[in-house]
Every structure is written in C-alpha cells, then in structure tokens.
C-alpha atoms as a PDB file:
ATOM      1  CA  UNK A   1     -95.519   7.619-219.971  1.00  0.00           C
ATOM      2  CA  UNK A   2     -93.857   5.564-217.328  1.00  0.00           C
ATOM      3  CA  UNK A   3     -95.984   3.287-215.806  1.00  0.00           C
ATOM      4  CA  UNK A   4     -97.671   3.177-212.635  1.00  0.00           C
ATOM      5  CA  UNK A   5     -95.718   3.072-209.498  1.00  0.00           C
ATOM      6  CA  UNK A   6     -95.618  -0.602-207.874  1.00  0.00           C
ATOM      7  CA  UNK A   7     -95.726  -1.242-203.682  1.00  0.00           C
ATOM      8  CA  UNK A   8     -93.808  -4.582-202.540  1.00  0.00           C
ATOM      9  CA  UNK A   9     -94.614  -5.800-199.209  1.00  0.00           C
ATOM     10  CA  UNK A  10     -91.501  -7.851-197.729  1.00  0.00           C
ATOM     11  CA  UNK A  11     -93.033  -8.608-194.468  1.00  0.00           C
ATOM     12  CA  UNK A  12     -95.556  -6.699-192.007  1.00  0.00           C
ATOM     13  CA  UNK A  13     -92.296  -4.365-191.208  1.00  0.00           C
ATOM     14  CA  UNK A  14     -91.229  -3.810-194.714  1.00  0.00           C
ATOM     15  CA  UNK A  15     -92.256  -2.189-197.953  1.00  0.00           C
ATOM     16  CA  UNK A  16     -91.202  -0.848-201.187  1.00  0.00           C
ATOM     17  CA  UNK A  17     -92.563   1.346-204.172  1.00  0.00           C
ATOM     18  CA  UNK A  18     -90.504   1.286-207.281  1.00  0.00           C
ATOM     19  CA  UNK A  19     -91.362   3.788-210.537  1.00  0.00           C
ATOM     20  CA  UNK A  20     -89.200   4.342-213.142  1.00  0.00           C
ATOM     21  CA  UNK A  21     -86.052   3.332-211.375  1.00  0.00           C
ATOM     22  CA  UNK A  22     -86.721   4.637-208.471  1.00  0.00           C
ATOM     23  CA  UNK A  23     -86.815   2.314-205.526  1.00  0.00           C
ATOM     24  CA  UNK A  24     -88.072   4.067-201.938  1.00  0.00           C
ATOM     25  CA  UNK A  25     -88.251   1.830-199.255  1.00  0.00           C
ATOM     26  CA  UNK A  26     -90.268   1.963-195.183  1.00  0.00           C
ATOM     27  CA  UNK A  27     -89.235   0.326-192.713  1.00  0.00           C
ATOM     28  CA  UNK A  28     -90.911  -0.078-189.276  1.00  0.00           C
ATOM     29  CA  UNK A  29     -88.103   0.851-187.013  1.00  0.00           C
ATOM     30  CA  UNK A  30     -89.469   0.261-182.896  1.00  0.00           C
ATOM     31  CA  UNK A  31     -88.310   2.422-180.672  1.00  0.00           C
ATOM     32  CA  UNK A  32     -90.851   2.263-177.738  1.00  0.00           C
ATOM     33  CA  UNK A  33     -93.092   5.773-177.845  1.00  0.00           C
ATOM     34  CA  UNK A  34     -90.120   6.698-180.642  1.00  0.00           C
ATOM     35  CA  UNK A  35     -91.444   3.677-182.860  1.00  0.00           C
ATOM     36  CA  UNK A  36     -92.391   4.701-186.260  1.00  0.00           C
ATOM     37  CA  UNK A  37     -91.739   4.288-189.915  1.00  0.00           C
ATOM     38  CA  UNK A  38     -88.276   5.729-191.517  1.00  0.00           C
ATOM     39  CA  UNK A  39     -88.805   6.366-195.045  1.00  0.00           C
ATOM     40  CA  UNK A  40     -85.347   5.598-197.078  1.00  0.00           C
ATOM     41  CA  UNK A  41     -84.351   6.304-200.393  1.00  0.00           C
ATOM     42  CA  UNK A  42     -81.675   4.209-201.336  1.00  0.00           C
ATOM     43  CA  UNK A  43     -78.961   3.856-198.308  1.00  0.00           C
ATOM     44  CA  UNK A  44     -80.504   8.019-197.395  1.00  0.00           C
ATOM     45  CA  UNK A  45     -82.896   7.856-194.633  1.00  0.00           C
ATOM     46  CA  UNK A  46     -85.629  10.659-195.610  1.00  0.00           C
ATOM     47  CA  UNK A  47     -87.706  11.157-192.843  1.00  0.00           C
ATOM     48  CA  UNK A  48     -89.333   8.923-190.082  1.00  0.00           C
ATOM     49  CA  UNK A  49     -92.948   9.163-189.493  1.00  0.00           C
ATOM     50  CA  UNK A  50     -95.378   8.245-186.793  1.00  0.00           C
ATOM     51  CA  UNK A  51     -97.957   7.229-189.276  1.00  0.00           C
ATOM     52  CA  UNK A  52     -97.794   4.462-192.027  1.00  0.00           C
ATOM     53  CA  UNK A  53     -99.996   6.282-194.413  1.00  0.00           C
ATOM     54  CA  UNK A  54     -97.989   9.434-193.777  1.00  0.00           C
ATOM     55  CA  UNK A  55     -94.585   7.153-194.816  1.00  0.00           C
ATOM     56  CA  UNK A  56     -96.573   6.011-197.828  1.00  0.00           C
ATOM     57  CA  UNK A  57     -97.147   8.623-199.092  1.00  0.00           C
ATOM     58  CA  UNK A  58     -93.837  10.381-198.821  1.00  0.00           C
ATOM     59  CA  UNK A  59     -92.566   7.968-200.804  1.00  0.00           C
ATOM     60  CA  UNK A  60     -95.023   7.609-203.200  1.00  0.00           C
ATOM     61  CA  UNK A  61     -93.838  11.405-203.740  1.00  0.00           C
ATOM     62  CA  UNK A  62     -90.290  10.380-203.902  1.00  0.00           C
ATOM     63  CA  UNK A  63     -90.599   7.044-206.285  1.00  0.00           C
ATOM     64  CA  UNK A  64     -92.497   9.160-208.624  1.00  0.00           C
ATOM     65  CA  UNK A  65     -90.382  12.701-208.819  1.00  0.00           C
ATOM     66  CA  UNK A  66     -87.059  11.454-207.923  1.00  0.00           C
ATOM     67  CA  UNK A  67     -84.829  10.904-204.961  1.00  0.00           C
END
C-alpha cells in the first residue's frame, strides 16, 4: 500500500498532488476566454482544462497510475 495521494497549494494559481513519486502539477495559465488550467506532469504539459475540478482530477489520475 502506498499511501494516500497529497494536494499542495502554492498560491491561488498553483497546485500539486504527489503519490508515490509521482509529482503532477496545475497551473492557472490566463489567456483571456483561452484562460484555463494546464495540467503538467513533470516538464510534459498533459492537457489544459477549462475547469479546475476537471484539472484535479486528471491529475489525481496521473499521480496515482503513473505519468
């Protein structure tokens, strides 16, 4: 068993969820109407999402089956 997965806030734009070595980062990237959260794994941007919830857990996913 490996633990549960733990979220970091940085600051209002930043976040992290580390599990088992895995470290998945959002960042709030504003981009007028574009604006949205990019999910990153490492220096690998994943996906960008309008949503936060929607970032979260995409990387929830990704912290907790691998990169």
């Amino acid at each position: 068993m490996s633990g549960k997965p733990t979220w970091t806030k940085e600051n209002s734009h930043s976040y992290a969820v580390e599990h088992a070595g895995q470290r998945v980062d959002l960042r709030y990237e504003p981009a007028g109407f574009q604006s949205g959260w990019a999910v990153y794994a490492g220096d690998r941007l994943v996906e960008r999402c309008a949503e936060l919830m929607q970032a979260r857990g995409l990387a929830m996913a990704l912290a907790t089956k691998g990169a």
